[in-house]
Protein backbone atom coordinates (compact mmCIF):
# COMPACT_ATOMS: atom_id res chain seq x y z
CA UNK A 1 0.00 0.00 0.00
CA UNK A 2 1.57 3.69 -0.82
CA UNK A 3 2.86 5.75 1.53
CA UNK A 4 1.88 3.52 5.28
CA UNK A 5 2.14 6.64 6.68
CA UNK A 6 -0.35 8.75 5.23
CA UNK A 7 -2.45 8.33 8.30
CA UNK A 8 0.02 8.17 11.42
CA UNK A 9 -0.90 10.04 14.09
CA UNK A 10 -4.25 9.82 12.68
CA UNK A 11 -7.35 8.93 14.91
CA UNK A 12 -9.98 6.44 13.24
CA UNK A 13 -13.01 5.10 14.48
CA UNK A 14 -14.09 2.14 12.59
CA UNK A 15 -17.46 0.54 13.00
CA UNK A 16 -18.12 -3.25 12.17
CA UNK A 17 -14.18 -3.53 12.76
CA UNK A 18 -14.69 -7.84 13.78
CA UNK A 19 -15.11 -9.25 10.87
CA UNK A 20 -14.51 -8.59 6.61
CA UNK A 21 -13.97 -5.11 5.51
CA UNK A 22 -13.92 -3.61 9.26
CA UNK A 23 -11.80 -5.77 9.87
CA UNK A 24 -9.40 -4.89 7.15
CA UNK A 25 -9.91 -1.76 7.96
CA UNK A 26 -8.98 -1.89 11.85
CA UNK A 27 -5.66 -3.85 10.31
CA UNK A 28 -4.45 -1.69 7.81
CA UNK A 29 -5.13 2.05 10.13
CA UNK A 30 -3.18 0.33 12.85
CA UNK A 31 -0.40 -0.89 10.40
CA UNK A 32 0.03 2.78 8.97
CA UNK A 33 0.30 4.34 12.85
CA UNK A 34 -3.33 5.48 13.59
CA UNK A 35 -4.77 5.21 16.65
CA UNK A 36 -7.92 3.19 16.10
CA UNK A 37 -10.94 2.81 18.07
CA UNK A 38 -12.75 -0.60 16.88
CA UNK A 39 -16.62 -1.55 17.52
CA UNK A 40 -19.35 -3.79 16.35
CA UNK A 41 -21.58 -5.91 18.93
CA UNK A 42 -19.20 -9.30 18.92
CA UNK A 43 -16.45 -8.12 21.72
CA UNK A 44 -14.76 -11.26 21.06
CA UNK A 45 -14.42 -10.47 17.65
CA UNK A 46 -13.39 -7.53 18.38
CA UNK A 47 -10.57 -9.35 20.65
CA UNK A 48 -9.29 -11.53 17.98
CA UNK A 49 -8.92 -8.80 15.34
CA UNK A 50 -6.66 -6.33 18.32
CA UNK A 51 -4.24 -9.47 19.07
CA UNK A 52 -4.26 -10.24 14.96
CA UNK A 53 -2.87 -6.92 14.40
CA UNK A 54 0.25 -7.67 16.34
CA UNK A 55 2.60 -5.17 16.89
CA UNK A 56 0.58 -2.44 16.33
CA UNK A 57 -2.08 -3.70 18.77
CA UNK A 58 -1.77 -1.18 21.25
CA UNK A 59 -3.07 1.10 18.71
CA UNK A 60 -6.18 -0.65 18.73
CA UNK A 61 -8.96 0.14 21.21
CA UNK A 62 -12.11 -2.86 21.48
CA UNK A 63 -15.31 -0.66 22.12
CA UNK A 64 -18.21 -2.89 21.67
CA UNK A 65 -21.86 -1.91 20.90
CA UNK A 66 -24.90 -2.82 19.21
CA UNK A 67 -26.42 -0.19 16.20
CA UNK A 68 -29.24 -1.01 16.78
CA UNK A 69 -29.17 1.22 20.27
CA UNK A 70 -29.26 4.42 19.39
CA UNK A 71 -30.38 5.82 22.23
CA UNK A 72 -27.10 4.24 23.87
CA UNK A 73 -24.92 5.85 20.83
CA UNK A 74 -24.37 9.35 21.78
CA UNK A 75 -23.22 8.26 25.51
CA UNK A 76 -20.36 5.87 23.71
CA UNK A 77 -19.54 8.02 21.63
CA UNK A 78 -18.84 11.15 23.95
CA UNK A 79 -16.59 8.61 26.35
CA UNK A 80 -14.33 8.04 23.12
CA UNK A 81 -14.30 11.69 22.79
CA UNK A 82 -13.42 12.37 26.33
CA UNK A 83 -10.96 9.75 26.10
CA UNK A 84 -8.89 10.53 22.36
CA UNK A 85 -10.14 14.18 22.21
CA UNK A 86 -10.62 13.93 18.23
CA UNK A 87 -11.66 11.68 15.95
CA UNK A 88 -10.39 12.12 12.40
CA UNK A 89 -11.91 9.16 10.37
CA UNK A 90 -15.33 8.19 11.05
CA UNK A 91 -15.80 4.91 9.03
CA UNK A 92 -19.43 3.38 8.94
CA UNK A 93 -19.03 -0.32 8.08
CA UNK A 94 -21.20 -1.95 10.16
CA UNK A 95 -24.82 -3.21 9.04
CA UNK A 96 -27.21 -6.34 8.19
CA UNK A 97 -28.33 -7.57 5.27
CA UNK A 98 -31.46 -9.48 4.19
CA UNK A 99 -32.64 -12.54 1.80
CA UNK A 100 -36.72 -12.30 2.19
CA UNK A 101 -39.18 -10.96 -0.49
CA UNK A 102 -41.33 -8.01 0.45
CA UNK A 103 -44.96 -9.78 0.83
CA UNK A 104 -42.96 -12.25 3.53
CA UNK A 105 -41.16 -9.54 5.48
CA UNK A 106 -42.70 -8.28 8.42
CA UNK A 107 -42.77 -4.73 9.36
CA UNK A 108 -41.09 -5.29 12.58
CA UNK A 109 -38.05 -6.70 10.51
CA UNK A 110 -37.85 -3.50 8.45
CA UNK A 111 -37.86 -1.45 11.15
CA UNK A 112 -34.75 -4.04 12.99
CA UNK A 113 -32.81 -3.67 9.72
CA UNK A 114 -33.29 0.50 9.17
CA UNK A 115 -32.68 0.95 13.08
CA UNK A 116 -29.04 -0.85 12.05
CA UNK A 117 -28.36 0.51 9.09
CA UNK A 118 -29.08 3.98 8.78
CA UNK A 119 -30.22 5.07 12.25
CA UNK A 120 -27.35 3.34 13.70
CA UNK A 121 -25.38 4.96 11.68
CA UNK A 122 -26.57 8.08 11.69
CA UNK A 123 -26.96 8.02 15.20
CA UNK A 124 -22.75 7.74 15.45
CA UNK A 125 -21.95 10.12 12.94
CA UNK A 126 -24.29 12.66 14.62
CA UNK A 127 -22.79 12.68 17.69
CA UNK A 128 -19.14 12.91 16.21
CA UNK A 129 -20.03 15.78 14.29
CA UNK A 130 -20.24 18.51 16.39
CA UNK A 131 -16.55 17.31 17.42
CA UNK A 132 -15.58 17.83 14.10
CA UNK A 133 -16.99 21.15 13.36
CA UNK A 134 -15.41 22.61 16.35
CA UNK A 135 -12.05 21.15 15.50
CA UNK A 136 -12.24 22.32 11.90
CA UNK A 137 -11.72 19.01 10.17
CA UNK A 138 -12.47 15.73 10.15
CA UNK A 139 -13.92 12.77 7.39
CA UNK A 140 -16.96 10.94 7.41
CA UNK A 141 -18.03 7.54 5.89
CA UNK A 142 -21.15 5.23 5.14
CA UNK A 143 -21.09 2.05 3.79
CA UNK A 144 -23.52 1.55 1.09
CA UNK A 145 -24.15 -1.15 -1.38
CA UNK A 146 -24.23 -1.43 -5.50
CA UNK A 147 -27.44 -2.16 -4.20
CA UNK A 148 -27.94 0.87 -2.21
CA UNK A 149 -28.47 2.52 -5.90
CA UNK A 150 -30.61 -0.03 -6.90
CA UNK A 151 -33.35 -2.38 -6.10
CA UNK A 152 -32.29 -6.19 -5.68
CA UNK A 153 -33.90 -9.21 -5.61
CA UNK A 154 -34.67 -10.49 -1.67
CA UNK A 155 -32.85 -6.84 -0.11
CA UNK A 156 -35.97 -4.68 -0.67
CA UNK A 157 -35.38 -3.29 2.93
CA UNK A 158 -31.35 -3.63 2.87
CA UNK A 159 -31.28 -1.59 -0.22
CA UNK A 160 -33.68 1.10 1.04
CA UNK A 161 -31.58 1.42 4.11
CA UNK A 162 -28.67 2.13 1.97
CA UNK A 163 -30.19 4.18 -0.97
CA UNK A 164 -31.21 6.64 2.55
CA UNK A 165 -27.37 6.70 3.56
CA UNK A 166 -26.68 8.45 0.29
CA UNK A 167 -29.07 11.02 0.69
CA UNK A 168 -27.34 11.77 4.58
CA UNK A 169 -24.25 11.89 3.72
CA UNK A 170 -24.39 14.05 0.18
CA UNK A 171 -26.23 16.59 2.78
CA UNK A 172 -24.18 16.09 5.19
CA UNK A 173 -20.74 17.59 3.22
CA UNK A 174 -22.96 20.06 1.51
CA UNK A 175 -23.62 21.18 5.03
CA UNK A 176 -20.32 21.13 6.15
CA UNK A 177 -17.80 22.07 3.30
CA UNK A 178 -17.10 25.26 4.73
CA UNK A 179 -16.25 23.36 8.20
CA UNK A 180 -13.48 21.63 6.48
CA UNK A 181 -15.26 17.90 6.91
CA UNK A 182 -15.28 15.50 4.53
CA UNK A 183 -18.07 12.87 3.95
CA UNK A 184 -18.15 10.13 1.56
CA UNK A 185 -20.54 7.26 0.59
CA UNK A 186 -18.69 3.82 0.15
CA UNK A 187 -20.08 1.47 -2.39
CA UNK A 188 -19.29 -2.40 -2.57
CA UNK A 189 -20.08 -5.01 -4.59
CA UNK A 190 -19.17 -8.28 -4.26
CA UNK A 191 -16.63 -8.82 -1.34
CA UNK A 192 -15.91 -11.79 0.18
CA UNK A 193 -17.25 -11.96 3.55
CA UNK A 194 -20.30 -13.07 5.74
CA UNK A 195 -22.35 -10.86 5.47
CA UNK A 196 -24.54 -13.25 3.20
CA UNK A 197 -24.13 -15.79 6.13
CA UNK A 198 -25.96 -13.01 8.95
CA UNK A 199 -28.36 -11.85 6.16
CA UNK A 200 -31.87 -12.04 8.09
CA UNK A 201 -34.35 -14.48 6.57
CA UNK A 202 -38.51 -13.21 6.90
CA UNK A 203 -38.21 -14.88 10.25
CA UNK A 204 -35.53 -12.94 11.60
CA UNK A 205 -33.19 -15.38 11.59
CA UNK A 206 -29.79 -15.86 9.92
CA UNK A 207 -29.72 -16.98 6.11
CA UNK A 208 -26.65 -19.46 6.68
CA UNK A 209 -25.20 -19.37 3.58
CA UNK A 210 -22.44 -17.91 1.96
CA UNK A 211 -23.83 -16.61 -1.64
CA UNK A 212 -22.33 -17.47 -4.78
CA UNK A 213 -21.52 -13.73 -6.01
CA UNK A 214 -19.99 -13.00 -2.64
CA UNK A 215 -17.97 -16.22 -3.00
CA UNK A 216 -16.39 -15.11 -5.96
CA UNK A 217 -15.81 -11.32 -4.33
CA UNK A 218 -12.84 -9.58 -3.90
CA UNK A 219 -10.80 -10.14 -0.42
CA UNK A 220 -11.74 -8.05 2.64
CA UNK A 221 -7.81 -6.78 2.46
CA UNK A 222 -8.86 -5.39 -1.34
CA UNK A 223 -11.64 -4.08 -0.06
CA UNK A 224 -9.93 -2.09 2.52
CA UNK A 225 -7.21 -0.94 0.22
CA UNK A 226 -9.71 0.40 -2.55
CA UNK A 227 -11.56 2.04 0.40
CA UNK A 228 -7.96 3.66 1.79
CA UNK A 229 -7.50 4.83 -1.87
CA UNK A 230 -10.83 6.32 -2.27
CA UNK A 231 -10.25 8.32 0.95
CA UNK A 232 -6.89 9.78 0.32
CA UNK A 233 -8.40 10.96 -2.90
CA UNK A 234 -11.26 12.46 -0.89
CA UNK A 235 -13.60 10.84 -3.08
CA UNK A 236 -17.47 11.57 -2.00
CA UNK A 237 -18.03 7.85 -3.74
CA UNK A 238 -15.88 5.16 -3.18
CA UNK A 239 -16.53 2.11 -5.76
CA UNK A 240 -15.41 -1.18 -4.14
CA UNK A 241 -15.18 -4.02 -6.13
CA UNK A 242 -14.82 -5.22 -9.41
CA UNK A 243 -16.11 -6.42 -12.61
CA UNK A 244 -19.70 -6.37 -11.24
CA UNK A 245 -19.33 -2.05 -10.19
CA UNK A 246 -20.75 -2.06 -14.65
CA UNK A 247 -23.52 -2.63 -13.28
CA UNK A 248 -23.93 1.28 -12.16
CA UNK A 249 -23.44 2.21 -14.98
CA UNK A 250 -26.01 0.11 -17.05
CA UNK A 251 -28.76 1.09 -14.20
CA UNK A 252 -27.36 4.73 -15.20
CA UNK A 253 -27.34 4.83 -18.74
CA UNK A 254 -29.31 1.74 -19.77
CA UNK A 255 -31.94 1.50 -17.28
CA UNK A 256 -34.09 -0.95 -19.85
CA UNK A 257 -31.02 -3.10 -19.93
CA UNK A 258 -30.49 -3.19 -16.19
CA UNK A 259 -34.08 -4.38 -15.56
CA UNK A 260 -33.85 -7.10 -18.25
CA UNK A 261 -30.61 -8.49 -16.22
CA UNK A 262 -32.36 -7.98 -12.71
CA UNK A 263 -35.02 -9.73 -13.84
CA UNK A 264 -33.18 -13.41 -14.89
CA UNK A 265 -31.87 -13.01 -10.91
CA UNK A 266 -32.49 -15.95 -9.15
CA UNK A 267 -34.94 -15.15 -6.19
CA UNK A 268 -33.16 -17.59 -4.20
């Protein structure tokens, strides 16, 4: 990776940091000399990944909570800011995804998967912001989805959660240009991790299987390194992935084209 120590000195908070691309994440900021504050509700995962990274894993601080309490966000996050003083990187990976068609999907389930998703997340980078406008600088990233610009078979709730992110965070650096922070929307495709495998079924309960697209992904470690790349670039959109990112561009340009390959998905 070019220039390891672009970010030293550096202090990055890093959500969903215990497994795939938060995890990558919390092992390539620590590797360049940031000071990294880790979360995502599995504090044993969170474990693993500090005493994976090492040598650098003093630099890496375990601070485990759930999204989906939001009303519990702003009190975590203003310990972290009592305790590091700044935060400079604010990176939004955690979330859920889903595998259940609309008519099967309760309503309590789309409200469990928006409360993680974008109120979660929105919750954390609301409370970090006023840090950042009074220390004049700072960067702020969501994770979103190709299918976060896009509906998808079986993610009719995971890819409303993420088409919303877009509209916070586009608002978001309108709003604060002139405060000198940064936001940007990240954008995967296929990467290979589990989040297939926690994917909530209509039932609420975990899908269990690692899809075939995400099988054939990119590595979390890619992932992260496109992501690094994107942010030294101060990119406000941050493609991750590879040959499958065409299909943006086809739902852009060829929108009748786009719906005649969405529609030979298998619903599966």
């Amino acid at each position: 990776m070019a220039d390891k120590n672009y970010f030293k000195g550096s202090i990055a908070w890093i959500t969903g940091g215990s497994s795939g691309i938060g995890e990558a994440l919390v092992k390539a900021f620590a590797a360049s000399g940031s000071t990294v504050i880790a979360s995502s509700n599995d504090a044993e995962g969170l474990k693993r990944v500090k005493e994976e990274c090492k040598e650098f894993a003093s630099s890496v601080h375990c601070v485990p909570f759930d999204l989906s309490d939001t009303e519990a966000i702003g009190k975590v996050a203003d310990e972290q800011m009592k305790k590091f003083s700044r935060i400079d990187y604010l990176i939004n990976i955690g979330g859920i995804s889903q595998r259940a068609r609309i008519e099967e999907t309760p309503i309590w389930l789309d409200r469990k998967i928006f409360e993680i998703n974008y109120f979660g997340t929105i919750a954390l980078s609301k409370a970090i912001l006023p840090y950042m406008i009074r220390q004049k600088s700072g960067h702020i990233l969501a994770t979103s989805s190709i299918s976060g610009r896009f509906g998808f078979p079986l993610r009719s709730t995971y890819s409303a959660s993420k088409q919303a992110l877009h509209g916070f965070i586009e608002t978001l650096y309108l709003e604060n240009k002139a405060n000198n922070i940064k936001a940007s929307i990240i954008i995967p495709g296929r990467v290979r991790t589990a989040i297939s495998m926690h994917a909530l079924t209509a039932a609420g309960q975990e899908h269990g299987k690692l899809d075939d697209g995400q099988a054939k992904g990119i590595t979390p470690e890619k992932a992260a390194e496109q992501i690094i790349r994107g942010i030294r670039k101060n990119k406000r959109e941050i493609l991750v992935g590879s040959s499958e990112l065409i299909m943006l561009h086809i739902r852009r340009y060829l929108p009748w084209l786009f719906f005649r390959i969405a529609d030979k998905i298998k619903s599966t």
